[in-house]
N, C-alpha and C. Protein backbone atom coordinates (compact mmCIF):
# COMPACT_ATOMS: atom_id res chain seq x y z
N UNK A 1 29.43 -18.27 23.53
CA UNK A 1 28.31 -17.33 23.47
C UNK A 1 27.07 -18.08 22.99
N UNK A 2 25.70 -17.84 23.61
CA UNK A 2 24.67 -18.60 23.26
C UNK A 2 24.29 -18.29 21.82
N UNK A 3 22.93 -18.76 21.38
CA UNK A 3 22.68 -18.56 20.44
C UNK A 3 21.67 -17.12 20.41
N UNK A 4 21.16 -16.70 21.74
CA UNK A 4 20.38 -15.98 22.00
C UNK A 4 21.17 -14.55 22.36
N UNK A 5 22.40 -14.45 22.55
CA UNK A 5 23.21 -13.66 22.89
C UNK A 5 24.04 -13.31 21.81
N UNK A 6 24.00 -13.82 20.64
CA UNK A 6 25.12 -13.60 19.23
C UNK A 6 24.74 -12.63 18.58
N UNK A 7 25.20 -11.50 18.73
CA UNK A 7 25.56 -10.29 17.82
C UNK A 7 24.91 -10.79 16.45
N UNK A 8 23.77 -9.27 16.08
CA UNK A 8 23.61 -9.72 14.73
C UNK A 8 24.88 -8.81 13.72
N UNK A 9 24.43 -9.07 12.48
CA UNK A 9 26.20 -8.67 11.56
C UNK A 9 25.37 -7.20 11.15
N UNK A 10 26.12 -6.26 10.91
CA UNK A 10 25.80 -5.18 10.41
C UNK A 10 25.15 -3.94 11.18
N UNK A 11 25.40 -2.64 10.44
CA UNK A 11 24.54 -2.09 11.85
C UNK A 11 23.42 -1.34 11.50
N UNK A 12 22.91 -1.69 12.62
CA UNK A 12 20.91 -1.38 13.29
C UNK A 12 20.24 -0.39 12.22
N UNK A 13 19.19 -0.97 11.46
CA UNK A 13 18.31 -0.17 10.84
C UNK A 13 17.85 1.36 11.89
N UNK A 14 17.80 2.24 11.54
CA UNK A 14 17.32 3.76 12.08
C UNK A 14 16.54 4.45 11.89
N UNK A 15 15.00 4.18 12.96
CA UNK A 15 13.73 5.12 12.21
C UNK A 15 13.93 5.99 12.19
N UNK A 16 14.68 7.08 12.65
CA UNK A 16 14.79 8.24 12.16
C UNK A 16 15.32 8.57 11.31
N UNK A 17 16.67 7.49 10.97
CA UNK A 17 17.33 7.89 9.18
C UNK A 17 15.96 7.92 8.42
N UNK A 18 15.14 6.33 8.49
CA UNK A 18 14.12 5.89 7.33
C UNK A 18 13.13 6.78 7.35
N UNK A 19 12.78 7.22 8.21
CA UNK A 19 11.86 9.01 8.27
C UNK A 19 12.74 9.94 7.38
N UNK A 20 14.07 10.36 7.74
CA UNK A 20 14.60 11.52 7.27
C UNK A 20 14.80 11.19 5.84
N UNK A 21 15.18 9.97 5.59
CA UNK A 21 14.94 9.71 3.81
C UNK A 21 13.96 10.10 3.00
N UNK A 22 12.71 9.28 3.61
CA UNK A 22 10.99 9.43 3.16
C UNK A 22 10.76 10.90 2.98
N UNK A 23 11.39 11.58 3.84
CA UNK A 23 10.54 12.78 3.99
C UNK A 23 11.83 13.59 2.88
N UNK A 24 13.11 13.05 3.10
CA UNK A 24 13.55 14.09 1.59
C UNK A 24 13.16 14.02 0.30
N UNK A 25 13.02 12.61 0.47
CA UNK A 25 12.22 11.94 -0.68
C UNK A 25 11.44 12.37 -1.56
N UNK A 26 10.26 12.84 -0.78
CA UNK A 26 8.80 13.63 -0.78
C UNK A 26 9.41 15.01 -1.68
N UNK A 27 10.30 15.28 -0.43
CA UNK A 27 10.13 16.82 -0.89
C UNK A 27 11.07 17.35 -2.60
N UNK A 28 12.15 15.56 -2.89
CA UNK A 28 12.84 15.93 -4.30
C UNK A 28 11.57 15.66 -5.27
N UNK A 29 11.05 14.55 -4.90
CA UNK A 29 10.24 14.28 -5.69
C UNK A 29 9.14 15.93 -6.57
N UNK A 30 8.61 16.07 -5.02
CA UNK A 30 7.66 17.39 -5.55
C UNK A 30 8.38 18.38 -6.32
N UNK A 31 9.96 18.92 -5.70
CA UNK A 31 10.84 20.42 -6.47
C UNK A 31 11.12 19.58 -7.92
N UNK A 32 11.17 18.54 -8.18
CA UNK A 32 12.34 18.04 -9.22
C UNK A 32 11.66 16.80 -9.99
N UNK A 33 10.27 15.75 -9.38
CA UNK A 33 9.36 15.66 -10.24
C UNK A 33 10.88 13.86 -10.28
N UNK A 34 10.03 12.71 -10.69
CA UNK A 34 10.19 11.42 -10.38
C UNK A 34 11.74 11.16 -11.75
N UNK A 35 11.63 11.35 -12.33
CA UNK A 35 12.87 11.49 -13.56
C UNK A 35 14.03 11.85 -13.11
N UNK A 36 13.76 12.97 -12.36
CA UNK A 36 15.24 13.64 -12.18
C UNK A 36 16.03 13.01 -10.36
N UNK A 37 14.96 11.93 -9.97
CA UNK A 37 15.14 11.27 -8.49
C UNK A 37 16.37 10.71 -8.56
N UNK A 38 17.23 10.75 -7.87
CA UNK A 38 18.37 9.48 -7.62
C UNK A 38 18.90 9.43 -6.20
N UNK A 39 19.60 8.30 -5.88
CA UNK A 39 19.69 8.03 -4.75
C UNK A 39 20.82 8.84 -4.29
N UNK A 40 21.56 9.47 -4.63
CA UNK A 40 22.64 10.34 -4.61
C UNK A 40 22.07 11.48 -4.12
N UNK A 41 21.19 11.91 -4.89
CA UNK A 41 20.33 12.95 -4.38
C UNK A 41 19.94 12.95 -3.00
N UNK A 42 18.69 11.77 -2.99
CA UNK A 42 18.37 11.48 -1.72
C UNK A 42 19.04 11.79 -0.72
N UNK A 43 20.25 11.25 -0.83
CA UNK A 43 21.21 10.82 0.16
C UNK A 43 21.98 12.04 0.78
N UNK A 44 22.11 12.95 0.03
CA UNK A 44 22.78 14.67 0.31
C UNK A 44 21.14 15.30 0.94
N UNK A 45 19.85 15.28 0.33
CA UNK A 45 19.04 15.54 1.34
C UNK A 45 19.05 15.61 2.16
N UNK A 46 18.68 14.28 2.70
CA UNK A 46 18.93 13.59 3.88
C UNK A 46 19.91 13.39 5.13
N UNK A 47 21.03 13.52 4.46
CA UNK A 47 22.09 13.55 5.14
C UNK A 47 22.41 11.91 5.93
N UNK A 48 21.75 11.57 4.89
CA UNK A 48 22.59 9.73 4.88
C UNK A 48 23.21 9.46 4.08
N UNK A 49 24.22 8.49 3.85
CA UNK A 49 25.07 7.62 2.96
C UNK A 49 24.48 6.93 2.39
N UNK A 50 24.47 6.31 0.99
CA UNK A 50 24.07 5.48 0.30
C UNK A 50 23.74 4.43 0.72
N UNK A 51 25.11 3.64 1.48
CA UNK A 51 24.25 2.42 2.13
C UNK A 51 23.43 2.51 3.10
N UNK A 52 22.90 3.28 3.71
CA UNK A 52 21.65 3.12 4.53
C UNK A 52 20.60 3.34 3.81
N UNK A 53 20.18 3.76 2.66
CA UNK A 53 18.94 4.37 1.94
C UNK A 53 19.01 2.53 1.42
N UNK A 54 19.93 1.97 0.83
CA UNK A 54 19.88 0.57 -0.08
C UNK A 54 19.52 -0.55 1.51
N UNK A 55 19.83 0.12 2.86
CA UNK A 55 19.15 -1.00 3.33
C UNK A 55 17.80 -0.78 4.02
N UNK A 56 16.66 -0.28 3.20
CA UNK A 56 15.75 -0.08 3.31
C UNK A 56 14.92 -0.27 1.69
N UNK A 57 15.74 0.34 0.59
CA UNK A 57 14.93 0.37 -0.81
C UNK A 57 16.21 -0.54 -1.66
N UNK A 58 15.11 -0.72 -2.21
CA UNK A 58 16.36 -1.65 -4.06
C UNK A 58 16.75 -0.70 -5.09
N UNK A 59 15.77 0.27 -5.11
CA UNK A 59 16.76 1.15 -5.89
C UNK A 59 15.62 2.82 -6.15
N UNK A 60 15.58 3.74 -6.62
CA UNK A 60 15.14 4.89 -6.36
C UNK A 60 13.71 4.92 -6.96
N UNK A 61 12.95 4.01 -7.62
CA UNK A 61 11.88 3.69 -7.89
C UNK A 61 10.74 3.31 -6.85
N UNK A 62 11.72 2.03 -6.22
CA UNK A 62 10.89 1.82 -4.79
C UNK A 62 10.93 2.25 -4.00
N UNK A 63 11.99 3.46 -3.82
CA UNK A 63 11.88 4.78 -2.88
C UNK A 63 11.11 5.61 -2.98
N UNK A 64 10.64 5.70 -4.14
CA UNK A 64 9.91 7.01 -4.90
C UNK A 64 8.65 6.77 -4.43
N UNK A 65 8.17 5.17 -4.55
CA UNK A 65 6.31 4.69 -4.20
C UNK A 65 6.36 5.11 -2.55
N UNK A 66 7.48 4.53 -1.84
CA UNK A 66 7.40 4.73 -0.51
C UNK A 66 7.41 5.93 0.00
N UNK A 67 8.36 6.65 -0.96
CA UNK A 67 7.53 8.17 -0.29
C UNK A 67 6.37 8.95 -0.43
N UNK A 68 5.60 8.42 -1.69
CA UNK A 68 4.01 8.85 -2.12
C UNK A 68 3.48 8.39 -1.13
N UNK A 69 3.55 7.36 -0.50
CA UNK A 69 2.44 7.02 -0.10
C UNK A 69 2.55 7.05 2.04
N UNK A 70 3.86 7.75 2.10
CA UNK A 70 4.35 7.49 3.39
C UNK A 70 3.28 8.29 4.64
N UNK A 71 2.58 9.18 4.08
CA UNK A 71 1.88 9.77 4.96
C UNK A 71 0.74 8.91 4.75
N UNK A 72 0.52 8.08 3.93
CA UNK A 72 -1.15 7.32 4.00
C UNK A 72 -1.39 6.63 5.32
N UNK A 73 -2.93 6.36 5.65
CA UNK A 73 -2.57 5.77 6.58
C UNK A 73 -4.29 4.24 6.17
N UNK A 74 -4.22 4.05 4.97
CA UNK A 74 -4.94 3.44 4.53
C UNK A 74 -4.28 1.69 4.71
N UNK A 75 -3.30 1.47 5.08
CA UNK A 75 -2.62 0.15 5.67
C UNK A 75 -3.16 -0.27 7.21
N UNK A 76 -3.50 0.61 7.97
CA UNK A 76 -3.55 0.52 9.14
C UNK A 76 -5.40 0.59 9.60
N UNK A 77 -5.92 0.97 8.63
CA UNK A 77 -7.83 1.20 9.00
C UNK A 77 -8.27 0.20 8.99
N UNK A 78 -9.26 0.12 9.93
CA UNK A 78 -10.63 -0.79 9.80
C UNK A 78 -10.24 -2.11 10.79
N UNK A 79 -8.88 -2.23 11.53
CA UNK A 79 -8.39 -3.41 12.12
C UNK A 79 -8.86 -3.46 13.24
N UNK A 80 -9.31 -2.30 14.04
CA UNK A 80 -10.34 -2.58 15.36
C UNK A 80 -11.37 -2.33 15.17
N UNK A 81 -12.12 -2.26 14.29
CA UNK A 81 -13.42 -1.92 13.62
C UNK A 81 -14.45 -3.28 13.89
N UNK A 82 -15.79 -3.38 14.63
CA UNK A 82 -16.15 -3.98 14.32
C UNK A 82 -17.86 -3.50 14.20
N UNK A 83 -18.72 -4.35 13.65
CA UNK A 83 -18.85 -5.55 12.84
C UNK A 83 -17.81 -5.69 11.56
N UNK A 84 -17.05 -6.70 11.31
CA UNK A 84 -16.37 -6.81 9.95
C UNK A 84 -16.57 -6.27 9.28
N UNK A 85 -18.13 -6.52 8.64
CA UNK A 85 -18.11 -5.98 7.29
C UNK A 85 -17.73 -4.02 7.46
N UNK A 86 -18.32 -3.95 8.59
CA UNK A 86 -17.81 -2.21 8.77
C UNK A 86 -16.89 -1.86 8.95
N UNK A 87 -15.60 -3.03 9.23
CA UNK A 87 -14.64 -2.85 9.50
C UNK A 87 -13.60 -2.63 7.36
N UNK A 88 -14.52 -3.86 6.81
CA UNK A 88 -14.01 -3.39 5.20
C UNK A 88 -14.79 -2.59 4.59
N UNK A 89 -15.50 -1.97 5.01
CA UNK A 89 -15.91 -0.63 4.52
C UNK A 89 -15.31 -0.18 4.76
N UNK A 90 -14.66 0.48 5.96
CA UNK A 90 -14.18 1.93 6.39
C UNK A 90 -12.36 1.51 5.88
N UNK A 91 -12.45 0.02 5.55
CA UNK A 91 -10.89 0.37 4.63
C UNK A 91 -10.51 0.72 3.75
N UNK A 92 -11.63 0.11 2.71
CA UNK A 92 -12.58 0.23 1.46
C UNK A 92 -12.44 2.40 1.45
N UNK A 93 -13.16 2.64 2.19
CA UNK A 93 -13.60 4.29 2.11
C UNK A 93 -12.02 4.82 2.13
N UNK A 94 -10.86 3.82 2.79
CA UNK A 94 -10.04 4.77 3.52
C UNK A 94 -8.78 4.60 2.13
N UNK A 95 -8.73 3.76 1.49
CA UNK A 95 -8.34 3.35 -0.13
C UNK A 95 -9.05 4.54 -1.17
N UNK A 96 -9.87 4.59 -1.11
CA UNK A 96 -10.94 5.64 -1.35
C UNK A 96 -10.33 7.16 -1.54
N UNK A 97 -10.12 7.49 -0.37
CA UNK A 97 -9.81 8.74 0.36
C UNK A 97 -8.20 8.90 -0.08
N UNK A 98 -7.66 8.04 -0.11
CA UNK A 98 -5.99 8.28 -0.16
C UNK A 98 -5.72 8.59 -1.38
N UNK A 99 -6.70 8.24 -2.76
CA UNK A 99 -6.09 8.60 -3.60
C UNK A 99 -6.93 9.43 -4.10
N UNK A 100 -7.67 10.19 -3.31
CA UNK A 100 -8.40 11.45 -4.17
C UNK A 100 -7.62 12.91 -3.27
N UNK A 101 -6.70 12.21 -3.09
CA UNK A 101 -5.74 13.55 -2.32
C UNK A 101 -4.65 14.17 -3.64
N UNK A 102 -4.05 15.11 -3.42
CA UNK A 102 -3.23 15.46 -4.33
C UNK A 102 -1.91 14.26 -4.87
N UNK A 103 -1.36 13.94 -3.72
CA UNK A 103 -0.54 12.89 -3.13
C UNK A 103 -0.87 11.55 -4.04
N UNK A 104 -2.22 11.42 -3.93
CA UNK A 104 -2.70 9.91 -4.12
C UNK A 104 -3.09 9.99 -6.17
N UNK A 105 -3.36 11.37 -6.25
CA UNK A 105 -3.60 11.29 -8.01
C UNK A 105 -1.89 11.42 -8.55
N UNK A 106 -1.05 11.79 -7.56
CA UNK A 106 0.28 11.59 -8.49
C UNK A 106 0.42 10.47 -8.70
N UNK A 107 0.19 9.17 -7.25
CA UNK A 107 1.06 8.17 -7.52
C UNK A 107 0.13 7.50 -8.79
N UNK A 108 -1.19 7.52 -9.18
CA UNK A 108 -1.79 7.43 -10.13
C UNK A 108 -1.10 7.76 -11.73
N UNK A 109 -1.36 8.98 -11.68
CA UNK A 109 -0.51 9.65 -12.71
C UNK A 109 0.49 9.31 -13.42
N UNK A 110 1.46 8.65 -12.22
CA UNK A 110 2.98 8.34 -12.18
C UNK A 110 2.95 6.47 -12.86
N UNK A 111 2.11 6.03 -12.34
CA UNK A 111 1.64 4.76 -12.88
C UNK A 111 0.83 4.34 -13.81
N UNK A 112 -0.01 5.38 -14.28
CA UNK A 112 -0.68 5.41 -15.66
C UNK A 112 0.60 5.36 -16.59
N UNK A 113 1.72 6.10 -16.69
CA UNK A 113 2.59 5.76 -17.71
C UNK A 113 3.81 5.21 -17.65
N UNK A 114 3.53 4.39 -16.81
CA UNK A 114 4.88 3.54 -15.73
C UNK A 114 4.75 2.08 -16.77
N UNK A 115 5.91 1.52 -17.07
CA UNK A 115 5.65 0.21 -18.17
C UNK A 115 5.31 -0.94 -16.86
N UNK A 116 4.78 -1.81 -17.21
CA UNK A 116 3.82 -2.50 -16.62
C UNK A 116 4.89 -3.47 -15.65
N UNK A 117 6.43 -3.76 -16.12
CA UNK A 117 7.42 -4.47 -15.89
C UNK A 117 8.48 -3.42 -15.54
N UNK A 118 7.89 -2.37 -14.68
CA UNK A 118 8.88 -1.39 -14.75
C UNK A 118 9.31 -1.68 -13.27
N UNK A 119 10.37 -1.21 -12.39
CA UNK A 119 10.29 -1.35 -10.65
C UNK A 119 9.64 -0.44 -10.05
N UNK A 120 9.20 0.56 -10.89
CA UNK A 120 7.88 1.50 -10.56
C UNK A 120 6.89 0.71 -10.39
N UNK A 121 6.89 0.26 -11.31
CA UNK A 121 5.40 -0.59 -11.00
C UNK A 121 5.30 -1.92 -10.24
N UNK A 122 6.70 -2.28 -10.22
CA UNK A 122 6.57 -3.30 -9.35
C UNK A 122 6.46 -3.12 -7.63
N UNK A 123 7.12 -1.52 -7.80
CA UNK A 123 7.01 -1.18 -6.39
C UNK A 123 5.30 -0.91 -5.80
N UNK A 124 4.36 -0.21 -7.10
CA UNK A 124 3.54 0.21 -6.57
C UNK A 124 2.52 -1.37 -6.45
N UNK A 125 2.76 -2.31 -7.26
CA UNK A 125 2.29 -3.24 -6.67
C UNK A 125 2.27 -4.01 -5.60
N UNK A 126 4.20 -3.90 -4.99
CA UNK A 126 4.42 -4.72 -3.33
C UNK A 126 3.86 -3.72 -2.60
N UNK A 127 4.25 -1.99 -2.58
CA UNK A 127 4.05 -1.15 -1.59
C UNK A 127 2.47 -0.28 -1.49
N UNK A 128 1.92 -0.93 -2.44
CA UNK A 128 0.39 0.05 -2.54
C UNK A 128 -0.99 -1.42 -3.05
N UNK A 129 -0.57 -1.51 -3.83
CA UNK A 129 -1.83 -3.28 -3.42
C UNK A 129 -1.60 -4.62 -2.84
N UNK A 130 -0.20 -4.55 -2.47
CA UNK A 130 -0.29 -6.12 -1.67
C UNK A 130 -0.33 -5.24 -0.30
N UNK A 131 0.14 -3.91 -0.12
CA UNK A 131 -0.25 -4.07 1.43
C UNK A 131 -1.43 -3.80 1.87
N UNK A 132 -2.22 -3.38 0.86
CA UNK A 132 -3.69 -2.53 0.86
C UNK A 132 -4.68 -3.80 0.90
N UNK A 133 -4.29 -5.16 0.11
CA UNK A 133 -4.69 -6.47 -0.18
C UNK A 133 -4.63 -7.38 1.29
N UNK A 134 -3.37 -6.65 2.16
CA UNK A 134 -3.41 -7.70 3.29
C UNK A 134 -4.05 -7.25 4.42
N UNK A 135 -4.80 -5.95 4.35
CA UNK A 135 -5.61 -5.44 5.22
C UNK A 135 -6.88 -6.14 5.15
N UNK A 136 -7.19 -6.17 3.84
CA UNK A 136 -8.97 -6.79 3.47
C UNK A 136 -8.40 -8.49 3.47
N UNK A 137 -7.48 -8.47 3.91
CA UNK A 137 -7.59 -10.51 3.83
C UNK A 137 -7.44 -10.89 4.97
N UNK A 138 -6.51 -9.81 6.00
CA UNK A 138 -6.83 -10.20 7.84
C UNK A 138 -8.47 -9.95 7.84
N UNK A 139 -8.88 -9.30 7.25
CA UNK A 139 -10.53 -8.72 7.24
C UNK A 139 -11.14 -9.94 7.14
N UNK A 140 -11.17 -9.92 5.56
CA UNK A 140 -12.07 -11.40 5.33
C UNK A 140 -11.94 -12.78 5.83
N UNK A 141 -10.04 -12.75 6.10
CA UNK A 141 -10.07 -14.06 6.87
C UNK A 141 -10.67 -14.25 8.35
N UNK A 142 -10.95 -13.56 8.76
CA UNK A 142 -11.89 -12.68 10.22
C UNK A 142 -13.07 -13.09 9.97
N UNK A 143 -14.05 -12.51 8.91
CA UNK A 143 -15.20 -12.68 8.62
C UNK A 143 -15.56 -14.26 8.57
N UNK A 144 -14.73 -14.74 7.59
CA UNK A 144 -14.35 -16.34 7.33
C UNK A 144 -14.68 -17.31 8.23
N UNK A 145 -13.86 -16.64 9.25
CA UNK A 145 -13.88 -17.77 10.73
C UNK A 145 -15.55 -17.86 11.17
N UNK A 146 -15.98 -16.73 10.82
CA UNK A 146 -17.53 -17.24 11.31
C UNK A 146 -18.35 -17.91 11.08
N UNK A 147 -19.02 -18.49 12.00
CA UNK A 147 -19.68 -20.16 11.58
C UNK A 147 -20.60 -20.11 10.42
N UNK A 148 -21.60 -18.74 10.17
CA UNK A 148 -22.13 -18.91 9.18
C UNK A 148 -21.92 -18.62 7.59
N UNK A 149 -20.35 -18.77 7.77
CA UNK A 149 -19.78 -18.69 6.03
C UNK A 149 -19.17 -19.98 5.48
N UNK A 150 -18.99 -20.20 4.51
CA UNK A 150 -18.29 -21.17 4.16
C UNK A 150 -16.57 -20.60 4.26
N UNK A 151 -16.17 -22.26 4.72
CA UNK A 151 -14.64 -21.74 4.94
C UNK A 151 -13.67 -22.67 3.73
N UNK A 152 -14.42 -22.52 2.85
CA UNK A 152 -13.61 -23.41 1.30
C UNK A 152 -13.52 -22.39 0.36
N UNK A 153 -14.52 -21.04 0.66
CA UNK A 153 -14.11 -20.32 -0.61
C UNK A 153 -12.63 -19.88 -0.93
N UNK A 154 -12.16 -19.01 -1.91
CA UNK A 154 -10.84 -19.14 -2.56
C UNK A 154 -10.80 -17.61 -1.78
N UNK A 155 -10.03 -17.19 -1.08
CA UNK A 155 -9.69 -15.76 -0.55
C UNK A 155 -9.30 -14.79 -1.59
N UNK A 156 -7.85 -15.08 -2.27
CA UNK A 156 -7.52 -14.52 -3.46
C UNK A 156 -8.36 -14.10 -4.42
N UNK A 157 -9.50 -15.08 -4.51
CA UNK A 157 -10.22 -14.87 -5.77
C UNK A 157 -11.23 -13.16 -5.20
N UNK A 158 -11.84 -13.59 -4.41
CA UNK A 158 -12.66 -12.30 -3.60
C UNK A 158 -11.82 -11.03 -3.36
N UNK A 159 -10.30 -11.14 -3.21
CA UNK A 159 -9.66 -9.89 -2.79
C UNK A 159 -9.49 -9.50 -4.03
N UNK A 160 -9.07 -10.49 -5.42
CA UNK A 160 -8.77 -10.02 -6.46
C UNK A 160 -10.80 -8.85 -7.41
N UNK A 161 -11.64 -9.62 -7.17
CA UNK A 161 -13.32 -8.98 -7.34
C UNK A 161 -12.89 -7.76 -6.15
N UNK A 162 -12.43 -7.14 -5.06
CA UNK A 162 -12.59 -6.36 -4.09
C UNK A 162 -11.74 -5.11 -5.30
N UNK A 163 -10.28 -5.35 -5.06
CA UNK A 163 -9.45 -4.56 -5.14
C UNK A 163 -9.29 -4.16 -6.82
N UNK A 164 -9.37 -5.29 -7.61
CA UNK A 164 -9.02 -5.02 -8.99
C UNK A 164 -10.10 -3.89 -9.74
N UNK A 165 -11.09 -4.07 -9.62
CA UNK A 165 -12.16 -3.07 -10.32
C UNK A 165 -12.00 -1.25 -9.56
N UNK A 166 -11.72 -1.38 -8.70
CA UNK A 166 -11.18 -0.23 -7.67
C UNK A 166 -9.68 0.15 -8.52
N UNK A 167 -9.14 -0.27 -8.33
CA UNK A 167 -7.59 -0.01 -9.12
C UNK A 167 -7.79 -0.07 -10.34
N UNK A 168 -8.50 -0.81 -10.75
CA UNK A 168 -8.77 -0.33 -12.88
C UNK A 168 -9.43 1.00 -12.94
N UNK A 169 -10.51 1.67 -12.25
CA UNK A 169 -10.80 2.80 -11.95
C UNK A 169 -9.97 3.48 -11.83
N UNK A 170 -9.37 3.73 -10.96
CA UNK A 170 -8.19 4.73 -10.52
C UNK A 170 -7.10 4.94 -11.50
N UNK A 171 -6.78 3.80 -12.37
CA UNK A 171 -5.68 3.83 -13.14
C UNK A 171 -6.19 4.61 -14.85
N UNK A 172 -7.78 4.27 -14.84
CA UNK A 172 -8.28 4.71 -15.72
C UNK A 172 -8.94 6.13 -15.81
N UNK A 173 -8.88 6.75 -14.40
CA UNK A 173 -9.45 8.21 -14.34
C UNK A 173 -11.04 8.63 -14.30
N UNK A 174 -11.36 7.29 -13.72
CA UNK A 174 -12.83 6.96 -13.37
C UNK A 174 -13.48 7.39 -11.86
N UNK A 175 -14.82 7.76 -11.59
CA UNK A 175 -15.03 8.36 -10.21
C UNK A 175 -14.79 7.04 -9.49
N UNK A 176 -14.28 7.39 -8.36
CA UNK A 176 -14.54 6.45 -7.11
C UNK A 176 -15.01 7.59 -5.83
N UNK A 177 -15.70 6.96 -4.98
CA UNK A 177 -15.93 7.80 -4.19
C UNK A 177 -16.47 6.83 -2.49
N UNK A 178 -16.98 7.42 -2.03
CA UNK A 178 -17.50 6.54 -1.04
C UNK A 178 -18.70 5.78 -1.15
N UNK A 179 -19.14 6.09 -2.06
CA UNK A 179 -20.14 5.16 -2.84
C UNK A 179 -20.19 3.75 -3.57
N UNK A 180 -18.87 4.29 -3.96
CA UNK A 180 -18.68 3.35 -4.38
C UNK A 180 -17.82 2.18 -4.09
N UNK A 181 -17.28 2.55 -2.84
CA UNK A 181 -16.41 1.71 -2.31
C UNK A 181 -17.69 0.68 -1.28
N UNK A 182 -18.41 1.46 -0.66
CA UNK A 182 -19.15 0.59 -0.15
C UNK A 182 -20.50 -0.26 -0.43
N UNK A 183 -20.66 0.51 -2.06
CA UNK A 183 -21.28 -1.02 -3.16
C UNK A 183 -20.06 -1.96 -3.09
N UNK A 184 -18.71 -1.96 -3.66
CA UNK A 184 -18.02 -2.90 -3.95
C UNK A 184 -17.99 -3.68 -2.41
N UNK A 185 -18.34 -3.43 -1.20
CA UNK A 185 -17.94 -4.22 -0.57
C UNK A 185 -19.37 -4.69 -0.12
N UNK A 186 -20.63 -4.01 0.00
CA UNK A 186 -21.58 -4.73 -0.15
C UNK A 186 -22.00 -6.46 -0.80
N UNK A 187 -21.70 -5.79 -2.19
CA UNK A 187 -21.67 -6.84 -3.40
C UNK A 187 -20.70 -7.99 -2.80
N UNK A 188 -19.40 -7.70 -2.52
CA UNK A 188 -19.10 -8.77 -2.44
C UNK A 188 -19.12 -9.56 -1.17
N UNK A 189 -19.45 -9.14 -0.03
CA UNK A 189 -20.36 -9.83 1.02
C UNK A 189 -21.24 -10.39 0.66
N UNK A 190 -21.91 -9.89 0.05
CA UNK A 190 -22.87 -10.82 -0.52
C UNK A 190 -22.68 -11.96 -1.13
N UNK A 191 -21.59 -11.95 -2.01
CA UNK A 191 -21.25 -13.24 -2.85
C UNK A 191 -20.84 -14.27 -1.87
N UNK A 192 -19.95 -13.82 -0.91
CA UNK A 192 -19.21 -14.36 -0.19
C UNK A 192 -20.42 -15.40 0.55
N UNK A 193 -21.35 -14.75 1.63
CA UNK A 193 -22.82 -15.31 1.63
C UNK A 193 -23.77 -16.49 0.90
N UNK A 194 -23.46 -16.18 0.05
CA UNK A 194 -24.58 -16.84 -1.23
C UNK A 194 -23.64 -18.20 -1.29
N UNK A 195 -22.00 -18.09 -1.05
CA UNK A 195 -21.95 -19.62 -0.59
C UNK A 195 -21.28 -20.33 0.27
N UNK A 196 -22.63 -19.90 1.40
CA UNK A 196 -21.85 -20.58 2.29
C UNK A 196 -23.17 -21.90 2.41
């Protein structure tokens, strides 16, 4: 048997299980509130077995972020958008928008008193700012390529000035609005500019 023809081991992930999870998810979360979550639970929801919920999440914490945030659609904006910079605005606005929803002040809420080393929080860091982080870095690395920027600046450093003052806000119960998302991305076009 080739190598291109070899059976992979185990069987086939199922968007419709990983939908029917998310969405029981949602709905224990809201009747029964993040404490009383377990994967047992889930799993009688749903009407999946344990091991299919574990081959998708690590454990009911990082299930819990993935279902706050499963209806967002702030991962996916601003990628056919052009001019750039309008393209990180309207991602900027769309970060914005997701968490001034009911939805978006829980997962807030839920992470204001989440310990900093918790898998709560580690989840809301892989599943809510590194993916929110890799939208504005296909962005800026976009912008980047253009001849009149410099292509030595530090990326990280600019996503960390983009995203961090936005998320200290939010975590702190501070306005954000569309105003202010598109000073923060003003400003830092600008910096970005100033050296090239």
């Amino acid at each position: 048997m080739s190598q291109s023809t070899k059976p992979t081991l185990g069987r086939p992930r199922s968007e419709a299980a990983r939908i029917a999870i998310l969405d029981a998810t949602y709905r224990l979360l809201i009747d029964r509130g993040l404490g009383r979550l377990t994967i047992e639970a889930v799993a009688a929801e749903a009407g999946v077995g344990k091991p299919t919920i574990y081959r998708y999440w690590s454990n009911a914490q990082e299930l819990a972020m993935a279902a706050l945030i499963t209806q967002t659609d702030f991962r996916k904006s601003g990628a056919k958008i052009v001019p750039l910079v309008d393209a990180l605005q309207a991602h900027m606005a769309d970060v914005v928008k997701v968490f001034s929803t009911n939805r978006g002040r829980q997962i807030i809420t839920t992470m204001a008193s989440a310990d900093a080393e918790s898998e709560l929080a580690k989840a809301f860091r892989g599943q809510v700012i590194e993916s929110s982080r890799k939208i504005g870095r296909d962005i800026l690395t976009s912008l980047l390529a253009q001849e009149t920027i410099n292509q030595d600046i530090n990326l990280e450093h600019y996503l960390d000035m983009l995203y961090g003052p936005l998320f200290y806000r939010l975590l702190t119960n501070k306005t954000t609005d569309k105003d202010y998302s598109e000073r923060a991305v003003t400003l830092l076009v600008r910096l970005i500019k100033a050296g090239k």
